[in-house]
Protein backbone atom coordinates (compact mmCIF):
# COMPACT_ATOMS: atom_id res chain seq x y z
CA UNK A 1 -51.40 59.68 -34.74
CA UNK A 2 -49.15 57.25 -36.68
CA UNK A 3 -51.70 54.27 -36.66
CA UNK A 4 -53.63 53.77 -40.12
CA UNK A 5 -55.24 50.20 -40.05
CA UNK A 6 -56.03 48.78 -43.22
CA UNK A 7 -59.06 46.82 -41.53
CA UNK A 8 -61.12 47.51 -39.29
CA UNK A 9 -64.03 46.34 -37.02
CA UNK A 10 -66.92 48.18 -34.75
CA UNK A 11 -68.71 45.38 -33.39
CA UNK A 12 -71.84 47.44 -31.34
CA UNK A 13 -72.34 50.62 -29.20
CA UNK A 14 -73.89 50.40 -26.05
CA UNK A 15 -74.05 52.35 -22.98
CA UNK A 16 -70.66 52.09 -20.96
CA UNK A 17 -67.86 53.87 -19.67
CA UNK A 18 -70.24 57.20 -19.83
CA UNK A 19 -68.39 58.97 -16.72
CA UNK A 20 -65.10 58.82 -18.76
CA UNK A 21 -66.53 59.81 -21.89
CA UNK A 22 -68.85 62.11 -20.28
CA UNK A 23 -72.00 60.99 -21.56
CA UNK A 24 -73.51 59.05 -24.81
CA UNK A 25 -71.95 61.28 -27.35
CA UNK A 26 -68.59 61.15 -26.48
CA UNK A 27 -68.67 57.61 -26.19
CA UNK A 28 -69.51 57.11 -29.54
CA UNK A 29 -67.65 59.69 -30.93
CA UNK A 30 -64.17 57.21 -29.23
CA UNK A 31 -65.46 54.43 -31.37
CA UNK A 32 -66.29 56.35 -34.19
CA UNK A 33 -62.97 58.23 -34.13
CA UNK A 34 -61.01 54.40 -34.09
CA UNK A 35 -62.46 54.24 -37.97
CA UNK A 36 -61.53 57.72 -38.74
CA UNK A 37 -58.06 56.80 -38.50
CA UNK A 38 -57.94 53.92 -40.71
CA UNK A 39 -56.35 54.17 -44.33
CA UNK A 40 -58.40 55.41 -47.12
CA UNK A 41 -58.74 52.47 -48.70
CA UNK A 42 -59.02 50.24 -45.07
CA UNK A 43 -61.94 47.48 -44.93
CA UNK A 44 -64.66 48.23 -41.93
CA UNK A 45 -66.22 45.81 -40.90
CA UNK A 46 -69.29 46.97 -38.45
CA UNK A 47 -72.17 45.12 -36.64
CA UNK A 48 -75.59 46.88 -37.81
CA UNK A 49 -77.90 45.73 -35.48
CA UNK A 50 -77.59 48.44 -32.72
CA UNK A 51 -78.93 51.61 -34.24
CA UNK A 52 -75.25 53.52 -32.76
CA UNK A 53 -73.41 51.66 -35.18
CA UNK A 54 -75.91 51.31 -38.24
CA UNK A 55 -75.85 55.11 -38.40
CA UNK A 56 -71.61 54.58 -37.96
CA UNK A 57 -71.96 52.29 -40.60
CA UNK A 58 -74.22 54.70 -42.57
CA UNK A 59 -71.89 57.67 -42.30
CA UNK A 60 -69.00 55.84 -43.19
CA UNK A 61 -70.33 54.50 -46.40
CA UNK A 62 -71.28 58.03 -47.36
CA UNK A 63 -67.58 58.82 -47.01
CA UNK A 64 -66.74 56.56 -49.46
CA UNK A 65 -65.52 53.58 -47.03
CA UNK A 66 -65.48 50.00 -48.06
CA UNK A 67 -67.81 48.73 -45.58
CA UNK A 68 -69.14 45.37 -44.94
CA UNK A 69 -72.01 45.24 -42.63
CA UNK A 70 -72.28 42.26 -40.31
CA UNK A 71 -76.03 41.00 -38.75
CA UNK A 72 -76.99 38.67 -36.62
CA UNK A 73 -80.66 40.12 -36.47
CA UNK A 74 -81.39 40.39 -40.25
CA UNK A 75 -80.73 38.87 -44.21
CA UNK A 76 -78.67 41.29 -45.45
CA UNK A 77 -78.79 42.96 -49.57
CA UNK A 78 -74.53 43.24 -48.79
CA UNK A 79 -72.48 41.88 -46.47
CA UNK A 80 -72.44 38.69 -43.68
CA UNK A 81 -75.12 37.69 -41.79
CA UNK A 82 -76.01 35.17 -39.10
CA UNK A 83 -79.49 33.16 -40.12
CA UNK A 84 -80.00 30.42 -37.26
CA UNK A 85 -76.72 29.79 -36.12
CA UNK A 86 -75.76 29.37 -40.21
CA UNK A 87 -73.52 32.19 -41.40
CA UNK A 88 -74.04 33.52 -45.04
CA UNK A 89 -72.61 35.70 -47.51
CA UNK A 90 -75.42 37.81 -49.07
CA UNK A 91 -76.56 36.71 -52.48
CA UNK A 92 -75.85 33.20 -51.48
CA UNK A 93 -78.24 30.37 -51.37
CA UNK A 94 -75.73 27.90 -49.01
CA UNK A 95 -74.30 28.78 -45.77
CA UNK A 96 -70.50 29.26 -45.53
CA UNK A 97 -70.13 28.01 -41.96
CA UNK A 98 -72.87 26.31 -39.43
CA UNK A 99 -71.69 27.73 -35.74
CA UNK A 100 -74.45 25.57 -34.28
CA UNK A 101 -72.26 22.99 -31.67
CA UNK A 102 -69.80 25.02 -31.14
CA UNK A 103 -69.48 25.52 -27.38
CA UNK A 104 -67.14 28.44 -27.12
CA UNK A 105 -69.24 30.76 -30.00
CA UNK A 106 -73.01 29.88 -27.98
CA UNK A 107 -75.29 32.39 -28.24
CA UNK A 108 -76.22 35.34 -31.09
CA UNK A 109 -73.21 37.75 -29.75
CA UNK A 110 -71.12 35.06 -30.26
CA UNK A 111 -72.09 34.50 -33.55
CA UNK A 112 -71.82 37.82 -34.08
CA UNK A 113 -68.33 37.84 -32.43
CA UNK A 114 -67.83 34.67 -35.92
CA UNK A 115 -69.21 36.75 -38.39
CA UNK A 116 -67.15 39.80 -37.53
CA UNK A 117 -63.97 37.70 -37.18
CA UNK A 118 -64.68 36.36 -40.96
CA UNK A 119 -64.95 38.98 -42.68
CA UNK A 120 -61.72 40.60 -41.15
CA UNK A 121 -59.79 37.31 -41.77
CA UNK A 122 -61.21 37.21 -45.13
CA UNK A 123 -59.76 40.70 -45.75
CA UNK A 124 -56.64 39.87 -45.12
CA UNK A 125 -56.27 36.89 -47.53
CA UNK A 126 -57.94 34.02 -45.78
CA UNK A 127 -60.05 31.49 -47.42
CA UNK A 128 -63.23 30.61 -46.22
CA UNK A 129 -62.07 26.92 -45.57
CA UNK A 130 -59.20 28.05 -43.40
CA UNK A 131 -61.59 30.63 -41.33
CA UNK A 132 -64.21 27.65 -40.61
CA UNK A 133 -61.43 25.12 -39.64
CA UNK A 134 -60.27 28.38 -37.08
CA UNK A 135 -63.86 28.72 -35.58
CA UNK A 136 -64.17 25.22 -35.18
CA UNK A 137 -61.42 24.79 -33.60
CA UNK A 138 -61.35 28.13 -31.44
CA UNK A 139 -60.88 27.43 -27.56
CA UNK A 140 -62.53 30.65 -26.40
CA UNK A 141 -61.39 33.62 -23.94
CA UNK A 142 -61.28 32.94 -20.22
CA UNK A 143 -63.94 35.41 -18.21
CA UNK A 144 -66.29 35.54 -21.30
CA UNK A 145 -68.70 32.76 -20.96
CA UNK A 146 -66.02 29.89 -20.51
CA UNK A 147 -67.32 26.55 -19.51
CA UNK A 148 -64.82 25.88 -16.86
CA UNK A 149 -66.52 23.03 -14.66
CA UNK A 150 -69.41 20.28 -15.35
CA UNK A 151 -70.38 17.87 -12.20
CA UNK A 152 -73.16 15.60 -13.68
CA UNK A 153 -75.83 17.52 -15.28
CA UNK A 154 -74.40 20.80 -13.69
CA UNK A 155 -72.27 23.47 -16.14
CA UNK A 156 -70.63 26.29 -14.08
CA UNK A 157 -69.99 29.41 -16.42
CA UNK A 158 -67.41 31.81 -15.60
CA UNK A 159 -68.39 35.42 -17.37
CA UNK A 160 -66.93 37.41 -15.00
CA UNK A 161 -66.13 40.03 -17.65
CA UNK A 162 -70.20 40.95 -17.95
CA UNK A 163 -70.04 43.70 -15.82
CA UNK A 164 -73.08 46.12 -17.21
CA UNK A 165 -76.98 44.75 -18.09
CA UNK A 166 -75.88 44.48 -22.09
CA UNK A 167 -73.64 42.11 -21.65
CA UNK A 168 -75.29 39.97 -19.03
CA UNK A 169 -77.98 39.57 -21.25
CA UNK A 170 -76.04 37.72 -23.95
CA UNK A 171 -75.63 35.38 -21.74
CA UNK A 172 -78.90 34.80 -20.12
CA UNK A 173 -80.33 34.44 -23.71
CA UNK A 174 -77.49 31.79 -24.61
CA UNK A 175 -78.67 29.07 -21.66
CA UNK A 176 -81.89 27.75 -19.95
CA UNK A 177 -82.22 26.40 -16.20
CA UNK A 178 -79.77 29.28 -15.31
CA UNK A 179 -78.93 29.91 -11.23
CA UNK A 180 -77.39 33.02 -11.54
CA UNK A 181 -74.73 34.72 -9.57
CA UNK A 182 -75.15 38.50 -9.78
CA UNK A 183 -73.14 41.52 -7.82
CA UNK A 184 -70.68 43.89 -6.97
CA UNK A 185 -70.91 47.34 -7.68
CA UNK A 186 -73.47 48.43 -9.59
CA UNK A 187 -73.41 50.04 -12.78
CA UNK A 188 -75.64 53.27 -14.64
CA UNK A 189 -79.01 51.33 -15.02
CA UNK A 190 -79.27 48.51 -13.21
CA UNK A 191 -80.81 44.97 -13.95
CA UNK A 192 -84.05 46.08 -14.47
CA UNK A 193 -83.29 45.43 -18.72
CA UNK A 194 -82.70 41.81 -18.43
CA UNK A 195 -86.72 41.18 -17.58
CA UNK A 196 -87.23 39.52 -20.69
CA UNK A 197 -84.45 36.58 -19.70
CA UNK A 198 -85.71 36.08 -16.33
CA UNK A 199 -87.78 33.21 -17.55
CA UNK A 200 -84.74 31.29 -18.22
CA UNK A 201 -83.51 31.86 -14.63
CA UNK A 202 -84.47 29.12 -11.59
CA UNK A 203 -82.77 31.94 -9.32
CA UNK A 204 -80.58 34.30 -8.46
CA UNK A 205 -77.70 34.80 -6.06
CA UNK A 206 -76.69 37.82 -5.27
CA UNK A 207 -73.44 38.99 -3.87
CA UNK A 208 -71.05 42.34 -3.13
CA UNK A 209 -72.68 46.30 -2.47
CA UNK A 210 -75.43 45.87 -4.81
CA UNK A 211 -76.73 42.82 -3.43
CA UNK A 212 -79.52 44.50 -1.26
CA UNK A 213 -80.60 47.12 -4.30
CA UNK A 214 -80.89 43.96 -6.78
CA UNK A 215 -82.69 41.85 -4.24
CA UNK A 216 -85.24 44.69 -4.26
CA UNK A 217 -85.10 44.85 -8.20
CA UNK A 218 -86.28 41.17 -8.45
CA UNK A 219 -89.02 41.01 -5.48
CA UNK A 220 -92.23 39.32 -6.64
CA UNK A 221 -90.38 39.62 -10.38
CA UNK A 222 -87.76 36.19 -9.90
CA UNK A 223 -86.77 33.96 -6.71
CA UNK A 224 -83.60 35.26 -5.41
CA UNK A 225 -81.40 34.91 -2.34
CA UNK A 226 -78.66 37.39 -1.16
CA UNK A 227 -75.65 35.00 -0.54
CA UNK A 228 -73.41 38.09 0.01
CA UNK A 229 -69.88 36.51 -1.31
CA UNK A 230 -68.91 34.13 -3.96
CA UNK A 231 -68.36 31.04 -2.12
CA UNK A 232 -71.29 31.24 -0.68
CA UNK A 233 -73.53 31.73 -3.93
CA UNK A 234 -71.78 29.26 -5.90
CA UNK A 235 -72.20 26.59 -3.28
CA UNK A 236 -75.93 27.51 -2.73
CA UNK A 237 -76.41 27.73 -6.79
CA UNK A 238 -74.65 24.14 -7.40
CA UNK A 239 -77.13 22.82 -4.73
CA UNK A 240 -79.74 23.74 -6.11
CA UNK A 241 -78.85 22.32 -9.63
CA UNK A 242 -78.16 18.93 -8.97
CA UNK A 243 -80.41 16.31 -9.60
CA UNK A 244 -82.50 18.80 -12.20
CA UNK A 245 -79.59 19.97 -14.53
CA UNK A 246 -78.78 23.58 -15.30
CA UNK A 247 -76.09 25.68 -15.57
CA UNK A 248 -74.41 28.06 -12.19
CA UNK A 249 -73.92 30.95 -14.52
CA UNK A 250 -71.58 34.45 -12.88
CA UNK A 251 -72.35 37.05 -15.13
CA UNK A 252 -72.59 39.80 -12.42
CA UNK A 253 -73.55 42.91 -14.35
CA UNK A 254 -71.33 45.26 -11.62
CA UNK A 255 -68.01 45.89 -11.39
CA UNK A 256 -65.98 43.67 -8.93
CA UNK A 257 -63.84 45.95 -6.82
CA UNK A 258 -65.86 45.97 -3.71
CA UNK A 259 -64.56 42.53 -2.95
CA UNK A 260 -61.76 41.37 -5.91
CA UNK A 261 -58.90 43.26 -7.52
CA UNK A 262 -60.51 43.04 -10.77
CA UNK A 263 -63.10 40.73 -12.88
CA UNK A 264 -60.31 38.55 -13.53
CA UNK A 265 -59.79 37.91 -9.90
CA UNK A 266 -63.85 37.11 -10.13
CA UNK A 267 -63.95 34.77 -12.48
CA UNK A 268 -60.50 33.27 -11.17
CA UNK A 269 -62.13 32.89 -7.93
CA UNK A 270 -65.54 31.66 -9.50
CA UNK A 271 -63.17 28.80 -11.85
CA UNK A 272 -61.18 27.56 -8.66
CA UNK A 273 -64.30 27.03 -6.57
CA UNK A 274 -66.42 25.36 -9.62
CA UNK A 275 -63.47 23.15 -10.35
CA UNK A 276 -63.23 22.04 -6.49
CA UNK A 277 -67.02 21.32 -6.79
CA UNK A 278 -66.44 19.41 -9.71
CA UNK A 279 -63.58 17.03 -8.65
CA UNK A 280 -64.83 16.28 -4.73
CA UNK A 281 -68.08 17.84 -4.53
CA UNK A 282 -67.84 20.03 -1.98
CA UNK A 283 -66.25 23.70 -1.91
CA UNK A 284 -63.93 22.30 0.95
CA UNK A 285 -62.92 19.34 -0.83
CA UNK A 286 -59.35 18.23 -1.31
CA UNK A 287 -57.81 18.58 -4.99
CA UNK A 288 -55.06 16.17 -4.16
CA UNK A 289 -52.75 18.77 -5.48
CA UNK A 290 -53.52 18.00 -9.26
CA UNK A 291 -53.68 20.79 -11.60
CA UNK A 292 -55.87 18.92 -13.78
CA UNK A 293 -58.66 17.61 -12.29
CA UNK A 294 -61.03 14.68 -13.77
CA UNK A 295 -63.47 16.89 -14.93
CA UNK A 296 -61.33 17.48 -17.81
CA UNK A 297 -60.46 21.54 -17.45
CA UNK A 298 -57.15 23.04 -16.80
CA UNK A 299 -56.99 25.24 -13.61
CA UNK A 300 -55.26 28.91 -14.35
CA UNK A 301 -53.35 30.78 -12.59
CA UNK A 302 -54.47 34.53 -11.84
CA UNK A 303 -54.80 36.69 -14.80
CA UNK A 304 -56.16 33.70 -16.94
CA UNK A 305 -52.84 32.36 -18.06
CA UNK A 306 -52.29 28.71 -18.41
């Protein structure tokens, strides 16, 4: 009851979490309620290209808020917005930052994710020159698309945190030549949503309970394996990338505790055996005990900590 942020941020509403919230409504009305508590004069900053928070964004405005809309989808009259991989104010003609190169903000989310993140830092007293230096410069999160191996033309991926369709799809849009590892337990809806990014995928491997049910999903739709567990899939996926090039992406769209502690444990799991690829080649390769190998990315520990 004590906590009255002076900014803000709503980034998007999607379906999640619906069994704690105990449906749609409730959901939104937990997001909606984090703005409520905010100061009365508090910046909000809110993403306006889901129609959940563009009607947030709406409401609060007719409150009286200071709101500054963020889009990755559309110019905006007010506000920041994301024009191919060039982030603008409105009202001006040259871009404040290009985010195109920048490995760890790839894809629109994540340039949603940059345009968000200015326009809080800018509220609290930042200049533009020392936000662009920061997103240059910004290492990214571990479990949320992080490049954690390359062997030749081959990226592994670790998203391990993508556990619904939304979020999967983020990153399916972000890469081409994609074998992706998908699995666990299942979530409210499935994969059938992420038909439109199938293109970019060579094939799927499929792992944990939901293996079987997704298999059925992508019959006749996208070539697909069941590998059942991790190692398996990522040593099948890496095989079948070398020589053309593409990237082993897990983004599993299912929760992970039929076979892991946790989506950390995932992706942990996922980094360690991508990184043992990397440095011998093969899953049962020897690391020679060195915490760095010459592929040029730090192993973790579990939970993601250096």
């Amino acid at each position: 009851t004590g906590l009255r942020p002076s900014v803000a941020a709503l980034l998007n509403v999607s379906p999640d979490h619906l069994d704690r919230h105990g449906g749609m409504n409730g959901y939104i009305a937990a997001k909606r309620r984090l703005l409520d508590m905010t100061s009365p004069d508090a910046i909000l900053v809110i993403g306006g290209d889901d129609e959940y928070s563009a009607r947030i964004a709406q409401d609060m405005r007719a409150k009286g808020c200071r709101v500054v809309e963020v889009s990755v989808d559309r110019e905006l009259a007010d506000g920041i917005f994301v024009r191919d991989g060039h982030l603008f104010r409105a009202g001006a003609a040259a871009p404040v930052a290009d985010l195109n190169g920048i490995e760890t903000l790839r894809g629109a989310h994540n340039w949603q994710n940059a345009a968000v993140a200015f326009a809080l830092a800018e509220a609290l007293g930042l200049t533009p020159r020392q936000i662009v230096a920061a997103l240059s410069s910004y290492p990214g999160l571990p479990h949320r698309m992080e490049v954690v191996a390359r062997q030749g033309g081959v990226l592994f991926v670790n998203d391990s945190k993508a556990t619904n369709a939304e979020a999967v799809a983020h990153a399916l849009a972000a890469y081409d030549h994609i074998y992706w590892i998908a699995g666990g337990i299942a979530k409210q809806g499935g994969i059938d949503g992420l038909a439109p990014h199938f293109s970019r995928i060579e094939r799927a491997y499929l792992i944990g309970e939901a293996a079987h049910a997704f298999a059925k999903s992508l019959d006749g739709v996208l070539e697909h394996e069941v590998s059942g567990d991790l190692a398996t899939a990522v040593r099948a996926a890496h095989d079948a990338a070398v020589g053309t090039g593409g990237v082993v992406l897990l983004s599993p769209a299912c929760a992970s505790f039929d076979q892991f502690a946790s989506f950390e444990a995932r992706g942990d799991r996922f980094r360690d055996l991508a990184q043992d690829i990397a440095e011998s080649g093969d899953l049962n390769g020897d690391n020679n005990g060195d915490d760095n190998g010459d592929n040029g990315y730090p192993r973790r520990v579990a939970g993601g900590a250096l």
